[in-house]
C-alpha atoms as a PDB file:
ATOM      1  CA  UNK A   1      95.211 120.443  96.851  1.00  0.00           C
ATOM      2  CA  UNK A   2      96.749 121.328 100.413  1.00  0.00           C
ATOM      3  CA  UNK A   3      99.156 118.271 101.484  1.00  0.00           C
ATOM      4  CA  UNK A   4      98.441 116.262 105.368  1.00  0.00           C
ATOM      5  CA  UNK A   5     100.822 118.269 106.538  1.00  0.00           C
ATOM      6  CA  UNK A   6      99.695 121.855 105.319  1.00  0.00           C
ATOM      7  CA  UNK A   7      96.241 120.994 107.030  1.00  0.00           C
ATOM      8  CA  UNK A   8      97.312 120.181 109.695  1.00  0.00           C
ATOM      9  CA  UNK A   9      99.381 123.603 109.734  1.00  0.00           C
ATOM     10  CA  UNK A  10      95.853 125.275 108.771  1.00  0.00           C
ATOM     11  CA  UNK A  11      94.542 123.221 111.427  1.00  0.00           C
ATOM     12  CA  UNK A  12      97.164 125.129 113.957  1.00  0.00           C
ATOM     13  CA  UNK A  13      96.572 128.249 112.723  1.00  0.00           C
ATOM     14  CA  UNK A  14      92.925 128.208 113.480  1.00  0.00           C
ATOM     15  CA  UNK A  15      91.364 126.862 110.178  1.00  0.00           C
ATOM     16  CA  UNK A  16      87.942 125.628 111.042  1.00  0.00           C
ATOM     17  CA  UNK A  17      87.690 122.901 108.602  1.00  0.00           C
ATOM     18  CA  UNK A  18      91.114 121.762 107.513  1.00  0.00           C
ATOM     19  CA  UNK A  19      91.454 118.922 110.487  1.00  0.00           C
ATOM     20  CA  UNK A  20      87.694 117.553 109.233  1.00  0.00           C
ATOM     21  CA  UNK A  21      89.691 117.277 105.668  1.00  0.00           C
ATOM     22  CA  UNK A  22      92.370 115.383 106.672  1.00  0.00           C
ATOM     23  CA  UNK A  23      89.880 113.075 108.918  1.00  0.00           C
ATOM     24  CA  UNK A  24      87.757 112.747 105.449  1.00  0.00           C
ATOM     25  CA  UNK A  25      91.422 111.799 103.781  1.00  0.00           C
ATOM     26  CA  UNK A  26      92.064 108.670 105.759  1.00  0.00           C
ATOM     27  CA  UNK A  27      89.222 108.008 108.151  1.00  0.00           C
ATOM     28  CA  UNK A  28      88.650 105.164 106.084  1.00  0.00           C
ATOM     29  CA  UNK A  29      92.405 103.430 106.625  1.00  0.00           C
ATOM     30  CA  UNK A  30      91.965 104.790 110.616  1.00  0.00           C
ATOM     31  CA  UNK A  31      88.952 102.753 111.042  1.00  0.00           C
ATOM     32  CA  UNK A  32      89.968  99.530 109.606  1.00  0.00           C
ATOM     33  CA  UNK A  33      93.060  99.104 111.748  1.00  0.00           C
ATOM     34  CA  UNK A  34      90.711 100.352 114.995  1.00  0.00           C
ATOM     35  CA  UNK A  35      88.301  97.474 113.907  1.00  0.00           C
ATOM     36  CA  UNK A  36      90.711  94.864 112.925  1.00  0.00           C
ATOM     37  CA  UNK A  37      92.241  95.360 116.411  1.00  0.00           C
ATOM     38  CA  UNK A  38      89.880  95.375 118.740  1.00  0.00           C
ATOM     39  CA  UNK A  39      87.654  92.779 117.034  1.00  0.00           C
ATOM     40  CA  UNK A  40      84.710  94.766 118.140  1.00  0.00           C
ATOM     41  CA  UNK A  41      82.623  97.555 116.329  1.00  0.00           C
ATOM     42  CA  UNK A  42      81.560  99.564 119.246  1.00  0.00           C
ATOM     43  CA  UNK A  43      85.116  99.390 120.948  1.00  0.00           C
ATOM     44  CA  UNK A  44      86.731 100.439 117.618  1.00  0.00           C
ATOM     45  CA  UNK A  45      84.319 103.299 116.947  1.00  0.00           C
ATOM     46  CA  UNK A  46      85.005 104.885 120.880  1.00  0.00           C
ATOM     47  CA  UNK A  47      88.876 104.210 120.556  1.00  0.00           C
ATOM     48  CA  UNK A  48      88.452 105.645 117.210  1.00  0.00           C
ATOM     49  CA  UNK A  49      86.892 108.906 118.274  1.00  0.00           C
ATOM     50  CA  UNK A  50      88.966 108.935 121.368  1.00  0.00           C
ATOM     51  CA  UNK A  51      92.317 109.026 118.760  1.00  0.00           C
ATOM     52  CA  UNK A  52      90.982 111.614 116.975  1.00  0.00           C
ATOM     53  CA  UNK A  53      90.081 114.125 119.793  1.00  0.00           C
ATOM     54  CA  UNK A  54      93.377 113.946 121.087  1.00  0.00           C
ATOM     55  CA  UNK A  55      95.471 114.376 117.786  1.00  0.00           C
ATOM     56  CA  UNK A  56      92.569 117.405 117.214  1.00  0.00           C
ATOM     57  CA  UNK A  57      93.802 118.487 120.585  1.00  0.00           C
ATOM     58  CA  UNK A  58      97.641 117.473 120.404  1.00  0.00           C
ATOM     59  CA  UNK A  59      98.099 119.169 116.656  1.00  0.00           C
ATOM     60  CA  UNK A  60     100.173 121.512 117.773  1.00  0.00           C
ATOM     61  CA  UNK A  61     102.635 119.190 119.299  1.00  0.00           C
ATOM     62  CA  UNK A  62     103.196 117.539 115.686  1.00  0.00           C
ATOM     63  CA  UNK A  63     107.017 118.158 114.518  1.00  0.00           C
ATOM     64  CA  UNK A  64     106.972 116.851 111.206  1.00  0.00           C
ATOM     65  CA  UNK A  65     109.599 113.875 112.530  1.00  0.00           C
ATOM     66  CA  UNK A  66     106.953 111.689 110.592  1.00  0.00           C
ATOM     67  CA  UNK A  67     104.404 111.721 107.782  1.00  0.00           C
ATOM     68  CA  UNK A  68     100.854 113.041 109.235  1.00  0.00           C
ATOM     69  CA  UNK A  69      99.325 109.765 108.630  1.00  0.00           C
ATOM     70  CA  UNK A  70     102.107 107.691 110.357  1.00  0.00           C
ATOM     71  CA  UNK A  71     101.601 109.881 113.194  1.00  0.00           C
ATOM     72  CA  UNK A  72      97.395 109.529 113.286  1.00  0.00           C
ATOM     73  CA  UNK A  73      97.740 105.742 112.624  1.00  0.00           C
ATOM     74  CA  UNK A  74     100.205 105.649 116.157  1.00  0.00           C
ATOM     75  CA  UNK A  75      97.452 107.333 118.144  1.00  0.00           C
ATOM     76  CA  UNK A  76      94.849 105.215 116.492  1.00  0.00           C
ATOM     77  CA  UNK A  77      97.271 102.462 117.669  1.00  0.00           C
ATOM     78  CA  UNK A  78      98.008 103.521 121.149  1.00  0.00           C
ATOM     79  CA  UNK A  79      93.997 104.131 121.513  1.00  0.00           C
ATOM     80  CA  UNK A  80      93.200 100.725 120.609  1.00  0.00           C
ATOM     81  CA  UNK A  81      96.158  98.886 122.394  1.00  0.00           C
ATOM     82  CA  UNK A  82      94.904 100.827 125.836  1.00  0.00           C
ATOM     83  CA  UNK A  83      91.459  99.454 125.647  1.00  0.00           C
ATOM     84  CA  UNK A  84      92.837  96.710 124.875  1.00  0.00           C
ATOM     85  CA  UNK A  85      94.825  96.640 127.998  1.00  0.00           C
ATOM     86  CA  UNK A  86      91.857  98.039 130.444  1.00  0.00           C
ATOM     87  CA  UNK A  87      89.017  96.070 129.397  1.00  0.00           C
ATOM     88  CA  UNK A  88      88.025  93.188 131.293  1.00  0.00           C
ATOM     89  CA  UNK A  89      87.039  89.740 129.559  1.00  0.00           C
ATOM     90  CA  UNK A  90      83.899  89.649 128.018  1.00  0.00           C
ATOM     91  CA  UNK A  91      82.090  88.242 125.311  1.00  0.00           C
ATOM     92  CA  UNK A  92      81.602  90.435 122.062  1.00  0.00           C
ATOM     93  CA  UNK A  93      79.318  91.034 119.129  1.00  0.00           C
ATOM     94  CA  UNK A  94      79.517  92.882 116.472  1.00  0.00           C
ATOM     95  CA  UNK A  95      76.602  95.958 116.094  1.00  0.00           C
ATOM     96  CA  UNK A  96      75.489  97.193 113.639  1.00  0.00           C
ATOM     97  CA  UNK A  97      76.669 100.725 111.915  1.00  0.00           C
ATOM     98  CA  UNK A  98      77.653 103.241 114.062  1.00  0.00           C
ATOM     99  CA  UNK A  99      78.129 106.894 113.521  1.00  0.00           C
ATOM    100  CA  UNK A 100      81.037 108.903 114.959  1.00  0.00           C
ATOM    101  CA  UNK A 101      80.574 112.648 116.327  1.00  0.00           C
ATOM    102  CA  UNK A 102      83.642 114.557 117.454  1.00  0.00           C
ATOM    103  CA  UNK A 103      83.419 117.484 119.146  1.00  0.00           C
ATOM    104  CA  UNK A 104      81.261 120.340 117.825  1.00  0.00           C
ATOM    105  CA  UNK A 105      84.584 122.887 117.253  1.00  0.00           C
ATOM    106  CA  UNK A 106      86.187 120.753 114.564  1.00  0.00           C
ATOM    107  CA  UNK A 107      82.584 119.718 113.307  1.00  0.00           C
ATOM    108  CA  UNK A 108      84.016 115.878 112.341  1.00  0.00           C
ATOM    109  CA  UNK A 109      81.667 113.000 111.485  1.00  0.00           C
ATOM    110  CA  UNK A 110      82.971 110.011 110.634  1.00  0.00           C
ATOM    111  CA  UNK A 111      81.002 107.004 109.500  1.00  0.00           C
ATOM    112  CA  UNK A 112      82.166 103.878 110.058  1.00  0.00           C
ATOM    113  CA  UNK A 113      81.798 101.888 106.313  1.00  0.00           C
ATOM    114  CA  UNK A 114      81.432  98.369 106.297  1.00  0.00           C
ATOM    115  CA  UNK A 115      80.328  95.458 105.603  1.00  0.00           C
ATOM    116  CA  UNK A 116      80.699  91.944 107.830  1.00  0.00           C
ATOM    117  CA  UNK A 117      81.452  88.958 105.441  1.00  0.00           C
ATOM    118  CA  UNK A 118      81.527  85.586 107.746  1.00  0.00           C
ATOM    119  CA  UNK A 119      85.251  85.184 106.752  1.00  0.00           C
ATOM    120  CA  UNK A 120      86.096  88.626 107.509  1.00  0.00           C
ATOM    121  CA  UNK A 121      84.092  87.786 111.280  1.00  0.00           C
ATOM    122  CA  UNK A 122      86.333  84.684 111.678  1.00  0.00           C
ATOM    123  CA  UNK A 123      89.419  86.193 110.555  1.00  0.00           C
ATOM    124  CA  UNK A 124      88.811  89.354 113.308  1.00  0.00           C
ATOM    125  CA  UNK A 125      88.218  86.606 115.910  1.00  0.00           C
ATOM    126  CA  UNK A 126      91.364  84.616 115.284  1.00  0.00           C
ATOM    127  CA  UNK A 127      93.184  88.159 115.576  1.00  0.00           C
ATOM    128  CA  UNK A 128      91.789  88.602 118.711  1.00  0.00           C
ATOM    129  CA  UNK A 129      92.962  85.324 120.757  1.00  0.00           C
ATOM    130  CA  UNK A 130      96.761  86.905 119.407  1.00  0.00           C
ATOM    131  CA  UNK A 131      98.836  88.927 121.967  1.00  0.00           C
ATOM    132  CA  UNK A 132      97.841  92.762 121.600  1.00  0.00           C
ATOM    133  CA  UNK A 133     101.582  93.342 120.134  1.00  0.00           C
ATOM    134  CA  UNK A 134     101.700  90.475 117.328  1.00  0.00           C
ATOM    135  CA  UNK A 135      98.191  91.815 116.463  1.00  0.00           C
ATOM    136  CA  UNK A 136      99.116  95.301 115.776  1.00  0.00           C
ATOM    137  CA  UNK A 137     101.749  94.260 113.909  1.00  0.00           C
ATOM    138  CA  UNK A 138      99.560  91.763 111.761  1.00  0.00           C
ATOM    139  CA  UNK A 139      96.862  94.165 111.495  1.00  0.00           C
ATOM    140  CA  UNK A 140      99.240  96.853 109.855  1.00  0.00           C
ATOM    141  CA  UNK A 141     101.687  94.691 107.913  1.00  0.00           C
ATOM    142  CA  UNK A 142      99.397  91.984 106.202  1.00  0.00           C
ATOM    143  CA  UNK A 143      95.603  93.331 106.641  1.00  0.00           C
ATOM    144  CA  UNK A 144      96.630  97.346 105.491  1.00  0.00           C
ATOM    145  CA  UNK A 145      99.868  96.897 103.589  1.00  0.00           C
ATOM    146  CA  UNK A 146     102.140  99.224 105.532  1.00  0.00           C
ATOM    147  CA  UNK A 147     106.220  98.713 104.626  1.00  0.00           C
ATOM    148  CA  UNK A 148     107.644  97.855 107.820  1.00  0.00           C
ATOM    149  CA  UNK A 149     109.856 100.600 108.306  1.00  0.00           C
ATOM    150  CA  UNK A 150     106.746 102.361 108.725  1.00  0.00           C
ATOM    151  CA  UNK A 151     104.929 100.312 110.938  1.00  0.00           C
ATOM    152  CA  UNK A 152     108.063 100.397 113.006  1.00  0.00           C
ATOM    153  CA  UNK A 153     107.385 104.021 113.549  1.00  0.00           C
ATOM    154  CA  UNK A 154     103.841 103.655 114.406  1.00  0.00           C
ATOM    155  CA  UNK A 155     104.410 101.361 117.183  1.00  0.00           C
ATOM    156  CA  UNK A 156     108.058 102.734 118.244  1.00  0.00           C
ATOM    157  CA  UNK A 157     109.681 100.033 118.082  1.00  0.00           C
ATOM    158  CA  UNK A 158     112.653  98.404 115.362  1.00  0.00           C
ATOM    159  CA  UNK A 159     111.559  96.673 112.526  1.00  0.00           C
ATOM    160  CA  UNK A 160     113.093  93.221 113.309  1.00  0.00           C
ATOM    161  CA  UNK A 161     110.867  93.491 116.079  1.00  0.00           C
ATOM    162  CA  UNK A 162     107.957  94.356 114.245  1.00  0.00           C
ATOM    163  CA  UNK A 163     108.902  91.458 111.995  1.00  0.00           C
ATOM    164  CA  UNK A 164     108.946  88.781 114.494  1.00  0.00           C
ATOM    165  CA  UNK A 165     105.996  90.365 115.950  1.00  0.00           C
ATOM    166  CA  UNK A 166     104.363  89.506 112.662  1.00  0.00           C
ATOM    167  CA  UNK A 167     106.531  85.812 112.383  1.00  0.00           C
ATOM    168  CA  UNK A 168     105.170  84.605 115.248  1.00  0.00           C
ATOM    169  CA  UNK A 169     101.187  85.943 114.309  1.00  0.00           C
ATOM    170  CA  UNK A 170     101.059  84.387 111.565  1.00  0.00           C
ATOM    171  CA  UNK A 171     102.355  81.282 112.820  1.00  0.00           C
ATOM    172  CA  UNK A 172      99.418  81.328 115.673  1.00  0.00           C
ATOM    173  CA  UNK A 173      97.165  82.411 112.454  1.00  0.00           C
ATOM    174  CA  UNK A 174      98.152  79.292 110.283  1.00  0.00           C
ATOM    175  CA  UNK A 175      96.554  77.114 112.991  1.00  0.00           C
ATOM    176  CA  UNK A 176      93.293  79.134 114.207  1.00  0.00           C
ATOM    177  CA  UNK A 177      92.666  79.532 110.381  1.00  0.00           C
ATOM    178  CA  UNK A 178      93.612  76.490 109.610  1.00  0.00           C
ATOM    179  CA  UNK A 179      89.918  75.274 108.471  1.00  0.00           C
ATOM    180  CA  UNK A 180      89.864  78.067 105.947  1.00  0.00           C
ATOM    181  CA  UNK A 181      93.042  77.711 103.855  1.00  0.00           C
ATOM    182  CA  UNK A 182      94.662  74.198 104.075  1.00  0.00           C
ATOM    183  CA  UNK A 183      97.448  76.043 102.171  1.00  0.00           C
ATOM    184  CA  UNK A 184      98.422  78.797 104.725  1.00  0.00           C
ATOM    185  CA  UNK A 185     102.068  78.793 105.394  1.00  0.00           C
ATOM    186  CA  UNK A 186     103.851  80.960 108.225  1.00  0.00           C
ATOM    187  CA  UNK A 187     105.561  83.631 106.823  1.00  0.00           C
ATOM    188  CA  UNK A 188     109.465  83.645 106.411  1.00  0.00           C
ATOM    189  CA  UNK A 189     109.807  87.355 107.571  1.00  0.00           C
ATOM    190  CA  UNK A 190     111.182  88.011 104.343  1.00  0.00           C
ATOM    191  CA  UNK A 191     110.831  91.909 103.968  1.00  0.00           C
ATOM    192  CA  UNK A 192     109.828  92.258 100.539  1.00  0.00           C
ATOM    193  CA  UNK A 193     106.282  90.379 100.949  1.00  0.00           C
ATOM    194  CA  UNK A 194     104.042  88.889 103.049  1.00  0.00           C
ATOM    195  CA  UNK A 195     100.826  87.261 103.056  1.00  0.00           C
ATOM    196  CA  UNK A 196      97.602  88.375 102.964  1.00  0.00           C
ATOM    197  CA  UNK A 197      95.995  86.347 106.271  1.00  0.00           C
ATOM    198  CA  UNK A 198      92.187  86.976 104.651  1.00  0.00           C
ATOM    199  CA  UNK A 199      93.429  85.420 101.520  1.00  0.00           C
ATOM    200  CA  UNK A 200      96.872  84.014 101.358  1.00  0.00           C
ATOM    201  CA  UNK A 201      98.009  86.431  98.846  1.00  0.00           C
ATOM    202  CA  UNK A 202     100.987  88.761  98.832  1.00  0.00           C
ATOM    203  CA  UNK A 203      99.869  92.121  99.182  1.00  0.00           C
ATOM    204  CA  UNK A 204     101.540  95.228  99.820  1.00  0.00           C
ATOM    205  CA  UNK A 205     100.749  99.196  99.719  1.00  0.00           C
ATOM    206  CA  UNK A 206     102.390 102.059  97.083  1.00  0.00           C
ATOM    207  CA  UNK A 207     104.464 104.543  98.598  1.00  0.00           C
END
């Protein structure tokens, strides 16, 4: 099995299907943080594709400084956190399914998986009255288990300030979520855990 990287290389070198691989790899992972950030199912599926048509288009700029993934979640990121910035105020709800088409030359279709639990609803709204920096962090520290070191990369910036980024998230958290988990505590910004903000669990990811 080809690594990220080698498909991405394949990618480069004018393989046809290799970039709809690695999409199929960790479209999945992609989408969740898109959704959990923008709090909004049609928003996350157009920043979503609009990520992925630029790192389809940007490939060849890719150094290796980073894994592949690290570098696909920071577009995803960036994508997300400049909607975030140019959209006006405006009530949301969440739609139904939706169905991603990239362009026709890489031949990528990603479907968005999913299913809305109530919690899962209230949790995404309580991440969305956060500051767009504290939820980024949130979204990839305690909601997809990234170490920080790595979520440091994604966002560019150090990891003491991803982890007050978190700190002070989960202490505006602990208060919108209140009604859910009398037990929620703020977390210390201890590095070697944190908790899970949909359950109050530590959590963390391999690797």
């Amino acid at each position: 099995m080809h690594t990220d990287a080698e498909l991405l290389a394949a990618h480069v070198a004018g393989d046809r299907d290799a970039f709809t691989e690695l999409v199929r790899r960790h479209r999945d992972r992609l989408w969740a943080v898109a959704l959990r950030t923008l709090s909004d199912r049609e928003e996350a599926a157009d920043a979503l594709q609009d990520a992925l048509l630029s790192a389809h288009r940007a490939a060849d700029r890719f150094r290796g400084d980073a894994a592949v993934t690290t570098w696909l979640h920071r577009i995803v990121v960036n994508a997300c956190l400049d909607r975030v910035r140019r959209r006006q105020a405006r009530p949301t709800v969440p739609l139904p399914e939706q169905t991603l088409n990239s362009d026709g030359r890489a031949g990528l279709q990603i479907a968005a998986p999913v299913v809305d639990h109530d919690t899962a609803l209230v949790v995404r709204q309580a991440l969305a009255k956060l500051p767009e920096e504290q939820r980024a962090a949130l979204v990839l520290v305690d909601l997809e288990g990234y170490p920080v070191a790595e979520v440091a990369v994604i966002l560019g910036v150090a990891e003491g300030t991803v982890k007050s980024r978190c700190s002070r998230g989960r202490a505006r958290l602990a208060l919108l979520l209140g009604h859910l988990r009398g037990d929620f505590e703020p977390d210390d910004g201890n590095s070697d855990g944190h908790p899970d903000v949909t359950t109050g669990s530590r959590s963390g990811r391999a690797g």
